[in-house]
PDB file of N, CA and C in Angstrom:
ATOM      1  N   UNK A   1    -164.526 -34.304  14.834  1.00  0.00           N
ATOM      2  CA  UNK A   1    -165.515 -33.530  14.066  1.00  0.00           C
ATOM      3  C   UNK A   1    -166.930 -34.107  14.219  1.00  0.00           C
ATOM      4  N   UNK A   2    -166.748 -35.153  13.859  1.00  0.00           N
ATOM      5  CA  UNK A   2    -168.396 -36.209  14.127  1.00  0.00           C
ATOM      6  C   UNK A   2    -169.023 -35.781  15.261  1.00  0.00           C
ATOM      7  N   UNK A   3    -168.300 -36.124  16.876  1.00  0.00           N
ATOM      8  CA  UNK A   3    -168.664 -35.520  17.959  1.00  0.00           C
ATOM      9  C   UNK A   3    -169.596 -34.211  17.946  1.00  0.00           C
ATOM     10  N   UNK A   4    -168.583 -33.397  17.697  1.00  0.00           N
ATOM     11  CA  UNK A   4    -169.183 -31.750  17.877  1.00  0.00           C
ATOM     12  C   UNK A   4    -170.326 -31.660  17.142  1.00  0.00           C
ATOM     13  N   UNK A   5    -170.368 -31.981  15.626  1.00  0.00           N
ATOM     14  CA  UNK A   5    -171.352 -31.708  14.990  1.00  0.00           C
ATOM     15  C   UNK A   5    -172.807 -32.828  15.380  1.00  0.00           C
ATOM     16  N   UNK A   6    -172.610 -33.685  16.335  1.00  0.00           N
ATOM     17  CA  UNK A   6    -173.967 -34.253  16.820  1.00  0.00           C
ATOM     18  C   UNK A   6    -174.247 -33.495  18.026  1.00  0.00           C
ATOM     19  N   UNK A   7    -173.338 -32.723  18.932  1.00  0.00           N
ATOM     20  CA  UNK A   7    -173.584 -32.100  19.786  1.00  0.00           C
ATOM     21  C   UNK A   7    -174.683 -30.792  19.758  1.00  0.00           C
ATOM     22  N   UNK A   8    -174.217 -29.986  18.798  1.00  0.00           N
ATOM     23  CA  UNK A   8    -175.275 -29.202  18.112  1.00  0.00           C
ATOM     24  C   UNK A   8    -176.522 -29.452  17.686  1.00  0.00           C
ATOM     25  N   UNK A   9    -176.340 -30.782  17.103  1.00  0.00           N
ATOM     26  CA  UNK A   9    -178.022 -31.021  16.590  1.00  0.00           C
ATOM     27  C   UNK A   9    -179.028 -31.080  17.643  1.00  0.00           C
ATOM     28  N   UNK A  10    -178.282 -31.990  18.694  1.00  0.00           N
ATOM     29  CA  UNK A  10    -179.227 -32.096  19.933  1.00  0.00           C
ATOM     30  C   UNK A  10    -179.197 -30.559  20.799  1.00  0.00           C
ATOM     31  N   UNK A  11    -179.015 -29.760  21.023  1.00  0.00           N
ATOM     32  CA  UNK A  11    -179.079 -28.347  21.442  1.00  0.00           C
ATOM     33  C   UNK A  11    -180.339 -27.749  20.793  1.00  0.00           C
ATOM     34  N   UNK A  12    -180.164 -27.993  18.813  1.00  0.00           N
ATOM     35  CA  UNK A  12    -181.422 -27.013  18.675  1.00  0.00           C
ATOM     36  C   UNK A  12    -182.848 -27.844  18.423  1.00  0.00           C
ATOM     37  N   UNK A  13    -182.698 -29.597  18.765  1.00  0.00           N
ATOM     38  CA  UNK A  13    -183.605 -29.865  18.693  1.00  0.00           C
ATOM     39  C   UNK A  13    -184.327 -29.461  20.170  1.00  0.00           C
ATOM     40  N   UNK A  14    -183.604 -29.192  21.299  1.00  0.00           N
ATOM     41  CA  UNK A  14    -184.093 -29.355  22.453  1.00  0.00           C
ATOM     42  C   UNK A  14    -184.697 -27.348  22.191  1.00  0.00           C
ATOM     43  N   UNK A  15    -184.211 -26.899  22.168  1.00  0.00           N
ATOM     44  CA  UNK A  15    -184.843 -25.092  21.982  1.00  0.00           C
ATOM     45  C   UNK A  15    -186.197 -25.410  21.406  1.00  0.00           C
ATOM     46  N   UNK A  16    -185.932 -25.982  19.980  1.00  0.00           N
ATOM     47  CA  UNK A  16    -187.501 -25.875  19.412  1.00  0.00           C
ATOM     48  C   UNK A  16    -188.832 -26.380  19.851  1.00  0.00           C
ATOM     49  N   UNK A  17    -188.400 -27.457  21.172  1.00  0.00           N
ATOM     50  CA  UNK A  17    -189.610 -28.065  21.830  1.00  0.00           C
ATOM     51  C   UNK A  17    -189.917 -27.009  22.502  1.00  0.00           C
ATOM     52  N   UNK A  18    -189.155 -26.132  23.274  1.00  0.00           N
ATOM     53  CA  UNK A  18    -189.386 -25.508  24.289  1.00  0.00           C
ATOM     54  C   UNK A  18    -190.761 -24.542  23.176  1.00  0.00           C
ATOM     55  N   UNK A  19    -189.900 -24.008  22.169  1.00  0.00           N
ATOM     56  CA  UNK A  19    -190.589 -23.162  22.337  1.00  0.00           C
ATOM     57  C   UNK A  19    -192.074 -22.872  21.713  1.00  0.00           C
ATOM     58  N   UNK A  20    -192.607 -24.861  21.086  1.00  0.00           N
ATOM     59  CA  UNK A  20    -194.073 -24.801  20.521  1.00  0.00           C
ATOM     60  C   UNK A  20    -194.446 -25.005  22.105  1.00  0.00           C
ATOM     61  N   UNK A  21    -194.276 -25.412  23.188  1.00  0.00           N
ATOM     62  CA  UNK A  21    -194.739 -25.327  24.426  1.00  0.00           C
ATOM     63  C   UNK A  21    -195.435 -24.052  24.512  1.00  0.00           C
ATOM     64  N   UNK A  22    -194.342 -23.229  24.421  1.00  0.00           N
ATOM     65  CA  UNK A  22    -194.828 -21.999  25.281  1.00  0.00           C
ATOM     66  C   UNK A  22    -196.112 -21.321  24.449  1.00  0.00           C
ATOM     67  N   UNK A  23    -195.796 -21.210  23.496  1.00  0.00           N
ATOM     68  CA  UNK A  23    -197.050 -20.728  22.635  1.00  0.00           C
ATOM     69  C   UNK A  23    -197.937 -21.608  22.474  1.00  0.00           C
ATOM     70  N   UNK A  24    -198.073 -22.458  22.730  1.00  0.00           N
ATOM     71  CA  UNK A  24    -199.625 -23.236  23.247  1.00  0.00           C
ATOM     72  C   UNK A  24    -200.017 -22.382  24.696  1.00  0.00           C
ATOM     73  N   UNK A  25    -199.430 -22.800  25.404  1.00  0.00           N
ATOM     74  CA  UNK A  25    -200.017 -22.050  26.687  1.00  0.00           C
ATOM     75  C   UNK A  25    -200.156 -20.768  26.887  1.00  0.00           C
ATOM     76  N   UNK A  26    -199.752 -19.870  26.342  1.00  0.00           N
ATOM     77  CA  UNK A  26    -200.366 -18.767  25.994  1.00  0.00           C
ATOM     78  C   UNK A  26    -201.808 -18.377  25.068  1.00  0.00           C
ATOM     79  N   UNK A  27    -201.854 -19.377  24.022  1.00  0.00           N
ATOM     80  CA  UNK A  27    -203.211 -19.048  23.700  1.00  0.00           C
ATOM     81  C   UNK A  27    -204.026 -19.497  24.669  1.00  0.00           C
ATOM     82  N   UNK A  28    -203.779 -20.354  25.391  1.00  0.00           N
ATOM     83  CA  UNK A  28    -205.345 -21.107  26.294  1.00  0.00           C
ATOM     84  C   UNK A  28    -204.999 -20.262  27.213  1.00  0.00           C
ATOM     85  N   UNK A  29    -204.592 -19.511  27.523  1.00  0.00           N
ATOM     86  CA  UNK A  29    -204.713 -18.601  28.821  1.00  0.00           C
ATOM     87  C   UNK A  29    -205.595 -16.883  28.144  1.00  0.00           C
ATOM     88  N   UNK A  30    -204.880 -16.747  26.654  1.00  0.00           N
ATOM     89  CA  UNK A  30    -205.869 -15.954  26.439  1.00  0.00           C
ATOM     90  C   UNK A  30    -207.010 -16.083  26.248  1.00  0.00           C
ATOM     91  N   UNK A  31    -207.897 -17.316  25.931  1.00  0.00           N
ATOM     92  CA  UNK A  31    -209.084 -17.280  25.750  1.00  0.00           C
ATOM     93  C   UNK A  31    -209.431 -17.413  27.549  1.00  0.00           C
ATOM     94  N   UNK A  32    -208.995 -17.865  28.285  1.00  0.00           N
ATOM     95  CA  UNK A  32    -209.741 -17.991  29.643  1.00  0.00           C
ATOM     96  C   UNK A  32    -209.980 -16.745  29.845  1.00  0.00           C
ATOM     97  N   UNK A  33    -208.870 -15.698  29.992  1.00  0.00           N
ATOM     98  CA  UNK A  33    -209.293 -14.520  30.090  1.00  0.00           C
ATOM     99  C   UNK A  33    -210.908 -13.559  29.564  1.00  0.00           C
ATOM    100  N   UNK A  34    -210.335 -13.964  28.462  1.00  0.00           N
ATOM    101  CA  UNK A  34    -211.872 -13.259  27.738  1.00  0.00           C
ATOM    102  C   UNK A  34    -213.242 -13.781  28.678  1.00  0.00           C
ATOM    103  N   UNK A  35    -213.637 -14.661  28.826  1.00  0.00           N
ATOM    104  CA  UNK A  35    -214.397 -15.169  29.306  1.00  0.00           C
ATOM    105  C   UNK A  35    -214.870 -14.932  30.784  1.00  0.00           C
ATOM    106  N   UNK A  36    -214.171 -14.672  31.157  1.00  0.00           N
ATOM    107  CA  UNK A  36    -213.788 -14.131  32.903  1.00  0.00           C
ATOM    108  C   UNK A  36    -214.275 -12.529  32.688  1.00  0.00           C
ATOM    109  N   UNK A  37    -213.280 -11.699  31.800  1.00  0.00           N
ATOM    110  CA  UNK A  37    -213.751 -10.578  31.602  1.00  0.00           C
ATOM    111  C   UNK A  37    -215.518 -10.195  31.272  1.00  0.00           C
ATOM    112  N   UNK A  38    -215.969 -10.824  30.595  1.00  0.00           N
ATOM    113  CA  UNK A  38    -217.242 -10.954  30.171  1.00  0.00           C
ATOM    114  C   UNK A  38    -218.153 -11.362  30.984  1.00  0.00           C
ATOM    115  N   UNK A  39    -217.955 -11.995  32.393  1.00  0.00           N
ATOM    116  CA  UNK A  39    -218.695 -12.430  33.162  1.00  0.00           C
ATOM    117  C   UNK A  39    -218.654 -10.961  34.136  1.00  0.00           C
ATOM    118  N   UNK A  40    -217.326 -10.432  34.243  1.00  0.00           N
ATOM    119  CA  UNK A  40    -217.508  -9.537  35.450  1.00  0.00           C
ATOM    120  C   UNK A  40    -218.169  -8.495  34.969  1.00  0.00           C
ATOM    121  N   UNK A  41    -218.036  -8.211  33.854  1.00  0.00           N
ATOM    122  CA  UNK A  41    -218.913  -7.097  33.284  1.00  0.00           C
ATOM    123  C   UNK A  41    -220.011  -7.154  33.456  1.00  0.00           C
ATOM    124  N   UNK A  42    -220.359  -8.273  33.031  1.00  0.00           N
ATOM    125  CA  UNK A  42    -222.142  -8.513  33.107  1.00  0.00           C
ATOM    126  C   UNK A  42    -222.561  -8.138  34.610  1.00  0.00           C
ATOM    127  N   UNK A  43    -221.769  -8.711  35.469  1.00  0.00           N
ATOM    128  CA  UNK A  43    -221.723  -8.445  36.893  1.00  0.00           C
ATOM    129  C   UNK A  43    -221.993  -7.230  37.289  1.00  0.00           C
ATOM    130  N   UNK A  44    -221.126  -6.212  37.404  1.00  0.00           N
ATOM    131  CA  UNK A  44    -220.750  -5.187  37.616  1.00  0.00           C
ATOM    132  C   UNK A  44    -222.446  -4.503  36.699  1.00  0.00           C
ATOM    133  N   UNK A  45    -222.506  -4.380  35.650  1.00  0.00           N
ATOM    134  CA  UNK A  45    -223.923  -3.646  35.156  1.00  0.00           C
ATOM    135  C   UNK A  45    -225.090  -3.929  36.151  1.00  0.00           C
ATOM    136  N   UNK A  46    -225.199  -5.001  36.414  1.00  0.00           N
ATOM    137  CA  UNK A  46    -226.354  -5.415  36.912  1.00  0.00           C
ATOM    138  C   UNK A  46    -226.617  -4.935  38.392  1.00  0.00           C
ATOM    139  N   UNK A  47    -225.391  -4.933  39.022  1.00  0.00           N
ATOM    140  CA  UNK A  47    -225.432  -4.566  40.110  1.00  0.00           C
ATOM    141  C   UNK A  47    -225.556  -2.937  39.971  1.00  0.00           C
ATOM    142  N   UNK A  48    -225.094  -2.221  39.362  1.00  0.00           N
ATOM    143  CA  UNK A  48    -224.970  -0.704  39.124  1.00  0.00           C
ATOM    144  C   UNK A  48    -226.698  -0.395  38.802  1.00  0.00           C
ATOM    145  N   UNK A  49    -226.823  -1.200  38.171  1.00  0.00           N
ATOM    146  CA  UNK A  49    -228.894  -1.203  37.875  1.00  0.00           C
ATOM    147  C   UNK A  49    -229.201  -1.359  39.215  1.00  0.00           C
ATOM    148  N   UNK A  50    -229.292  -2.483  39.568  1.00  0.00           N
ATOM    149  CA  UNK A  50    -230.138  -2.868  40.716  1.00  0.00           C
ATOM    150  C   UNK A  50    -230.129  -1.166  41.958  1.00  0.00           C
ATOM    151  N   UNK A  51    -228.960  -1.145  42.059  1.00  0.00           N
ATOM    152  CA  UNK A  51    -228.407  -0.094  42.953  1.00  0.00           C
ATOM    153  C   UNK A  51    -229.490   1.069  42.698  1.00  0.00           C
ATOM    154  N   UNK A  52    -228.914   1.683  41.219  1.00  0.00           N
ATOM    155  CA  UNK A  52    -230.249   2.502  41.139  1.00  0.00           C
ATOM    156  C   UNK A  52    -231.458   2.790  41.008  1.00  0.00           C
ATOM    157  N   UNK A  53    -231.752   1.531  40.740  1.00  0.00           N
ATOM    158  CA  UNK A  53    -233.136   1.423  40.856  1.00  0.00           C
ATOM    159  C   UNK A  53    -233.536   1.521  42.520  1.00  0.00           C
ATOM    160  N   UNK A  54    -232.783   0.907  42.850  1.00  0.00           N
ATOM    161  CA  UNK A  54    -233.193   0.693  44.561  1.00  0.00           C
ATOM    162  C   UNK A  54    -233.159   2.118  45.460  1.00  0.00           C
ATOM    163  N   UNK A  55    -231.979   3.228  45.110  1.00  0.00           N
ATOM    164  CA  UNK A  55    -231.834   4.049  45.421  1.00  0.00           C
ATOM    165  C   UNK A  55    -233.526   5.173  45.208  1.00  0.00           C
ATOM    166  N   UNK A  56    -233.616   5.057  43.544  1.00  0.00           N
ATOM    167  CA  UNK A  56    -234.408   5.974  43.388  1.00  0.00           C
ATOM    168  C   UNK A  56    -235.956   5.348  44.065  1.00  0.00           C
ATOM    169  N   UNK A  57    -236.136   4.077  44.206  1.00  0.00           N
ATOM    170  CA  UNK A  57    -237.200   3.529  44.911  1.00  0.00           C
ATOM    171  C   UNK A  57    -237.508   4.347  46.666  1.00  0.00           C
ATOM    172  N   UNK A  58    -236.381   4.140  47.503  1.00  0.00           N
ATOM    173  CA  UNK A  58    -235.748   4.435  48.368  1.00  0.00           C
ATOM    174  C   UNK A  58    -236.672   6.142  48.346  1.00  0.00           C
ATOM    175  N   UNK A  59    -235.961   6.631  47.510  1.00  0.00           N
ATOM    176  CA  UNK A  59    -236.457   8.159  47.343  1.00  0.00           C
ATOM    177  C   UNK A  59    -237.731   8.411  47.461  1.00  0.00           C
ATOM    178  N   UNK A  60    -238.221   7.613  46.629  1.00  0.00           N
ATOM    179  CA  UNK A  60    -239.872   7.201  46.035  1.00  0.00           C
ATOM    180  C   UNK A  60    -240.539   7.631  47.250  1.00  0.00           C
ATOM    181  N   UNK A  61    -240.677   6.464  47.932  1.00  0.00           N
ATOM    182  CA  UNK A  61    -240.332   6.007  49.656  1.00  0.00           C
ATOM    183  C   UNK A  61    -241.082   7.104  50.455  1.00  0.00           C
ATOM    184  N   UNK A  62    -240.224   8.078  50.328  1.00  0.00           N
ATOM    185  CA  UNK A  62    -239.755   8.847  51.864  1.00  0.00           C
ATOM    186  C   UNK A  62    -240.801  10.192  50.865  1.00  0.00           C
ATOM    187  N   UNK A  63    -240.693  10.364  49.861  1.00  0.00           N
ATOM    188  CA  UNK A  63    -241.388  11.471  49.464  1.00  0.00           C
ATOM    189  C   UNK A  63    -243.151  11.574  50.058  1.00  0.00           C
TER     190      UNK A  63
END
């Protein structure tokens, strides 16, 4: 009886490490994200400006 019932203890102590692991590394991966997202955006606008501005310059131009 002694046996078995130490066998168990060590089983769910080993699950519960696993699983404050994993949920740590999931939050630090969601904040990297955000941050990444927010850069390409900024990206992406600026270039969509520049573009048209340059385009309608372009136009300007030739008129």
């Amino acid at each position: 009886m002694s046996k078995k019932k130490k066998k168990k203890k060590k089983k769910k102590k080993k699950k519960k490490k696993k699983k404050k692991k994993k949920k740590k590394k999931k939050k630090k991966k969601k904040k990297k994200k955000k941050k990444k997202k927010k850069k390409k955006n900024d990206n992406n606008n600026n270039s969509q400006k520049r573009s048209y501005f340059e385009i309608e310059y372009l136009i300007y131009q030739q008129i």
